[in-house]
Protein backbone atom coordinates (compact mmCIF):
# COMPACT_ATOMS: atom_id res chain seq x y z
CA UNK A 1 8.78 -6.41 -30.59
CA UNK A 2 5.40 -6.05 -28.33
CA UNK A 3 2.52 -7.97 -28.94
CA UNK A 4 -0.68 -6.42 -27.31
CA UNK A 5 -3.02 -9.21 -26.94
CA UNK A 6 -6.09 -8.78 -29.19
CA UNK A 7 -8.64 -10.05 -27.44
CA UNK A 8 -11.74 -7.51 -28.25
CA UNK A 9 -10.86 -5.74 -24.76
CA UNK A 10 -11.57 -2.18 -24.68
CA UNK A 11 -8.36 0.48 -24.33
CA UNK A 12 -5.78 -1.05 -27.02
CA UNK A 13 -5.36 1.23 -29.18
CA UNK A 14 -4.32 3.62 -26.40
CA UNK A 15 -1.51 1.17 -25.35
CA UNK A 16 -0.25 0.71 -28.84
CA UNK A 17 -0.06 4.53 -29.13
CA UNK A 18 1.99 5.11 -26.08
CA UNK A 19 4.28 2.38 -26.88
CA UNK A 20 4.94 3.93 -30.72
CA UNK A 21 5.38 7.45 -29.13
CA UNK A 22 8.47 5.80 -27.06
CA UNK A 23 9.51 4.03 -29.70
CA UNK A 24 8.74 0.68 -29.49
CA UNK A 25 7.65 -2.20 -32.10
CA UNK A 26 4.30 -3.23 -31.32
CA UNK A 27 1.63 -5.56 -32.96
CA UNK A 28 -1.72 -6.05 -32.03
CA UNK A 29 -2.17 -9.88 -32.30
CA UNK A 30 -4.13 -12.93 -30.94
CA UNK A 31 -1.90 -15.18 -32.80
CA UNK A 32 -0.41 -17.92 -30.86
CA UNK A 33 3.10 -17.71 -32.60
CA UNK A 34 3.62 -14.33 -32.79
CA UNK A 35 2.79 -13.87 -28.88
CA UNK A 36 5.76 -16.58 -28.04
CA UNK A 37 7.89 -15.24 -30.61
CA UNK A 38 7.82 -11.71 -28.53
CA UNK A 39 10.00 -9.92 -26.83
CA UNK A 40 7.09 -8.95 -24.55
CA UNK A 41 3.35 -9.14 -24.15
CA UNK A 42 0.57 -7.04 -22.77
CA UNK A 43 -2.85 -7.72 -21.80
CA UNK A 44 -4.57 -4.80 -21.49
CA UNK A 45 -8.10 -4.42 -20.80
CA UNK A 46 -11.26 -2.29 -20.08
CA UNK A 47 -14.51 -4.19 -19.17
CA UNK A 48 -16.38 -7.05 -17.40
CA UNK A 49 -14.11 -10.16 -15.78
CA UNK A 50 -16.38 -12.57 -17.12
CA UNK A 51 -16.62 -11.08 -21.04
CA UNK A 52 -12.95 -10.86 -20.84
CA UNK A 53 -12.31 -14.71 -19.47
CA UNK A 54 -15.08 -15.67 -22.25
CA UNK A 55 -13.31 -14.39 -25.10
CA UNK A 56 -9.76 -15.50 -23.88
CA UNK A 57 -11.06 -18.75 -23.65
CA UNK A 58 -12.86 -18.67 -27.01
CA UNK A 59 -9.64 -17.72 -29.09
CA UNK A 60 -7.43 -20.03 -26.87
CA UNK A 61 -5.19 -17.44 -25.48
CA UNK A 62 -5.63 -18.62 -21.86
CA UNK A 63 -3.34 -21.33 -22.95
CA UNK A 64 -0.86 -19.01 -24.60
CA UNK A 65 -0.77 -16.37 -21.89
CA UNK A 66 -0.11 -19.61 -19.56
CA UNK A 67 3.02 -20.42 -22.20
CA UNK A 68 4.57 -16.98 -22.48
CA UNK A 69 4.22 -16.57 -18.72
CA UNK A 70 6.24 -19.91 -18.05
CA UNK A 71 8.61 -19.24 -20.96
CA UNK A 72 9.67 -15.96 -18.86
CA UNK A 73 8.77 -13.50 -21.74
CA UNK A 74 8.26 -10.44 -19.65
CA UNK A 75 4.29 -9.74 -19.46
CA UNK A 76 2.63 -6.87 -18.41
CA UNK A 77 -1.77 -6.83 -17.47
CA UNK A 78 -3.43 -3.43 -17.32
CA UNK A 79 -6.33 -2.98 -15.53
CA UNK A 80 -8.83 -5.44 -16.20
CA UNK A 81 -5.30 -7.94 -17.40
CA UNK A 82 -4.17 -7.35 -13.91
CA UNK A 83 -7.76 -9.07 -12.88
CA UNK A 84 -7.18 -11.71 -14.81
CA UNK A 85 -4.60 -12.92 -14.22
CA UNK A 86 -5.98 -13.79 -10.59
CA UNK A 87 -8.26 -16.48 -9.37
CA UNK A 88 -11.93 -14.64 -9.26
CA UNK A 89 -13.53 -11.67 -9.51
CA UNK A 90 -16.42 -11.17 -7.33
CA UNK A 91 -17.86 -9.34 -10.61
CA UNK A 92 -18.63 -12.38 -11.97
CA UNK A 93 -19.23 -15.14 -9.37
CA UNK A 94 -18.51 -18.58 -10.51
CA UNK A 95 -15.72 -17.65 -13.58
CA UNK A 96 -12.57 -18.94 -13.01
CA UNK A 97 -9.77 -16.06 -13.78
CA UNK A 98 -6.45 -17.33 -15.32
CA UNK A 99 -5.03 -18.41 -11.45
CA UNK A 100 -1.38 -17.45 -12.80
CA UNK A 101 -1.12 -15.63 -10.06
CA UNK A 102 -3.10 -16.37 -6.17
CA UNK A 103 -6.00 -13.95 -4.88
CA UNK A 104 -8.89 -12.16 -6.05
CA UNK A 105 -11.11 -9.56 -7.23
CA UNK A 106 -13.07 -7.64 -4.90
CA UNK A 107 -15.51 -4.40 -5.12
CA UNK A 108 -14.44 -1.26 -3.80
CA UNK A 109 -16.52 -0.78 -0.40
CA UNK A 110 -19.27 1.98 -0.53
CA UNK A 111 -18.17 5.15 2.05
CA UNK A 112 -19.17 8.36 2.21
CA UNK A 113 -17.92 10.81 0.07
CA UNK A 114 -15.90 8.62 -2.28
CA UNK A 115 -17.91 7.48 -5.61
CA UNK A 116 -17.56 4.46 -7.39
CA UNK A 117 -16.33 3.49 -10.01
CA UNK A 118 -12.85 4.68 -8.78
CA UNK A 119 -11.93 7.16 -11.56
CA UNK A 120 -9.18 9.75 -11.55
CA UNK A 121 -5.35 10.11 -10.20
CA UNK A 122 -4.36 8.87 -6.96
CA UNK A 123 -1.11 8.66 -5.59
CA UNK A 124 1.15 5.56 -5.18
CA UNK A 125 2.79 3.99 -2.31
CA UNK A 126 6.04 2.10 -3.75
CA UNK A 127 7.10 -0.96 -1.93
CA UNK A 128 8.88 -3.91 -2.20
CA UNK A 129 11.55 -2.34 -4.87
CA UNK A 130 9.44 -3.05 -8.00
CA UNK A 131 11.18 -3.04 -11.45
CA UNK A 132 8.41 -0.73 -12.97
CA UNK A 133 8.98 2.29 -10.48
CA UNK A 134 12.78 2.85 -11.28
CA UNK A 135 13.45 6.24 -11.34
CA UNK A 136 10.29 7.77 -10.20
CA UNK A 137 9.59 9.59 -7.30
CA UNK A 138 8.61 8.43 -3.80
CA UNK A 139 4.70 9.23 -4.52
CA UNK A 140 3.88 9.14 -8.02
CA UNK A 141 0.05 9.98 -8.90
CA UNK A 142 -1.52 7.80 -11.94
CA UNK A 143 -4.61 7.14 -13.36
CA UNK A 144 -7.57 4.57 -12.25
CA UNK A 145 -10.43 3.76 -13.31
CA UNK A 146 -12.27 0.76 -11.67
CA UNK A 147 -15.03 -0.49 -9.49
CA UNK A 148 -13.12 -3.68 -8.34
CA UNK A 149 -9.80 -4.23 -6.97
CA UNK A 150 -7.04 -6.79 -6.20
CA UNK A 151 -6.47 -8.58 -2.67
CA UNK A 152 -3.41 -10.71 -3.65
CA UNK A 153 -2.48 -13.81 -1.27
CA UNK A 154 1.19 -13.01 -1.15
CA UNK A 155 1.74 -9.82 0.03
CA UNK A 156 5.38 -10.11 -1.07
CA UNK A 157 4.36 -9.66 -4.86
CA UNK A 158 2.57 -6.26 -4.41
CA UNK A 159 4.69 -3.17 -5.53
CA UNK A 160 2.81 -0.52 -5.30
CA UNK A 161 -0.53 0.14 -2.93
CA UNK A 162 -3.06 2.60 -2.58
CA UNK A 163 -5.86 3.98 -0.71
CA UNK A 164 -9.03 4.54 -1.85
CA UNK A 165 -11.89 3.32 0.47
CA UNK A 166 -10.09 0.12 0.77
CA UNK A 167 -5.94 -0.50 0.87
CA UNK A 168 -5.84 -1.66 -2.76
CA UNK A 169 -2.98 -3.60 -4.24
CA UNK A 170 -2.56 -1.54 -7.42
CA UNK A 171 1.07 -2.88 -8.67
CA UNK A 172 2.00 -6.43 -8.49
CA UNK A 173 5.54 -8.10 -9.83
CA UNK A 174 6.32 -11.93 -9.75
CA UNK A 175 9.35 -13.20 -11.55
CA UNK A 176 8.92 -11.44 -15.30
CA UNK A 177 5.29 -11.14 -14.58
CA UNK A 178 3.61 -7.67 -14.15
CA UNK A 179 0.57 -5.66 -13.59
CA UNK A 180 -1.09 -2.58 -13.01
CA UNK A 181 -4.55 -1.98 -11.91
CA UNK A 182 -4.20 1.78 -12.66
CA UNK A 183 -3.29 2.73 -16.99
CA UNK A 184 0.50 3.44 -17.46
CA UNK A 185 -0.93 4.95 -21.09
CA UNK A 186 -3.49 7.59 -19.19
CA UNK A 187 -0.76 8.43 -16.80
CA UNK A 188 1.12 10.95 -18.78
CA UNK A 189 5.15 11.12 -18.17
CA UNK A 190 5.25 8.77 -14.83
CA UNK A 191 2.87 6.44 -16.94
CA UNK A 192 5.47 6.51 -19.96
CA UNK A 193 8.29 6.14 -17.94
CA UNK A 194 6.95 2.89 -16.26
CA UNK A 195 6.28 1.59 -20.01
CA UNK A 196 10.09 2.57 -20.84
CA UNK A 197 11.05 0.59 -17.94
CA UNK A 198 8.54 -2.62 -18.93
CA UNK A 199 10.03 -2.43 -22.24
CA UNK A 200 13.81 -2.41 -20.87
CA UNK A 201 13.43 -5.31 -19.12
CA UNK A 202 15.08 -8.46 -20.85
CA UNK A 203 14.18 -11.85 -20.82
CA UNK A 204 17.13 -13.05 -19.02
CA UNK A 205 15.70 -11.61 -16.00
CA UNK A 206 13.76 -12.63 -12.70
């Protein structure tokens, strides 16, 4: 079973929809138990960094995000969860992010030509041999949709890049920890098959 963390984010019920269409058991839940009691978890997420921390704080799922993440259940943040599970956003100066993982939130830099928010497909660069990618090819194009973007500290834990104004870190894996900045759900078969592959990977692993 998948719990998608219920959180009053924007974009759920897109996730959950995806996941049924391959199959998958999902529940939409902000219940402590039932999110350590999955197989995996997914934080998805459309909106502002500091609304989002806010409301994980206020239903005390900072904690369990925290728990699931050190009990190894493989996790998964989309979009805005990708941003928070780093250290800041420069969205909203002075909120803390979750700091699971080290770096921060930046906005895209204005140039010429390129409008912002970032919205539309762009094309991947896959590094670093991340789980997600298996069996896609070299260059795959998925979906975005974002004004701000990730500049991890380690290098080592960024999957997939790509270039839009800035080099932006769009894919990050650490251990059975995961995230996308772009939506595997918008991202029609090469988004589907990077949820097959999420929801593949055991527990056992990383």
């Amino acid at each position: 079973m998948i719990a998608i963390i219920d959180y009053d984010a924007g974009n759920i019920k897109s996730v959950e929809k995806a996941l049924v269409s391959l199959g998958q058991e999902v529940v939409l839940t902000r219940e402590r138990d039932t999110i350590l009691a999955a197989d995996k978890v997914i934080l998805p997420g459309v909106g502002s960094f500091g609304d989002a921390m806010e409301n994980l704080r206020a239903y005390g799922l900072d904690e369990v995000i925290r728990e699931a993440v050190g009990e190894n259940i493989p996790f998964l943040g989309i979009c805005l969860g990708l941003q928070l599970l780093f250290e800041y956003s420069e969205e909203s100066p002075g909120v803390e992010g979750l700091g699971i993982l080290k770096g921060g939130i930046v906005r895209i830099p204005k140039r010429e030509g390129l409008k912002i928010p970032h919205m539309g497909w762009n094309s991947l660069e896959l590094i670093n041999d991340g789980r997600l990618f298996r069996g896609l090819p070299e260059h795959p194009y998925v979906y975005f949709v974002h004004s701000y973007y990730l500049r991890a500290e380690d290098e080592g834990i960024v999957k997939a890049v790509t270039d839009y104004s800035a080099r932006i870190h769009a894919s990050v894996e650490k251990g059975n920890l995961f995230a996308c900045q772009f939506h595997p759900e918008k991202s029609s078969e090469v988004g589907l098959q990077i949820l097959k592959n999420f929801a593949a990977i055991g527990k056992e692993v990383g």
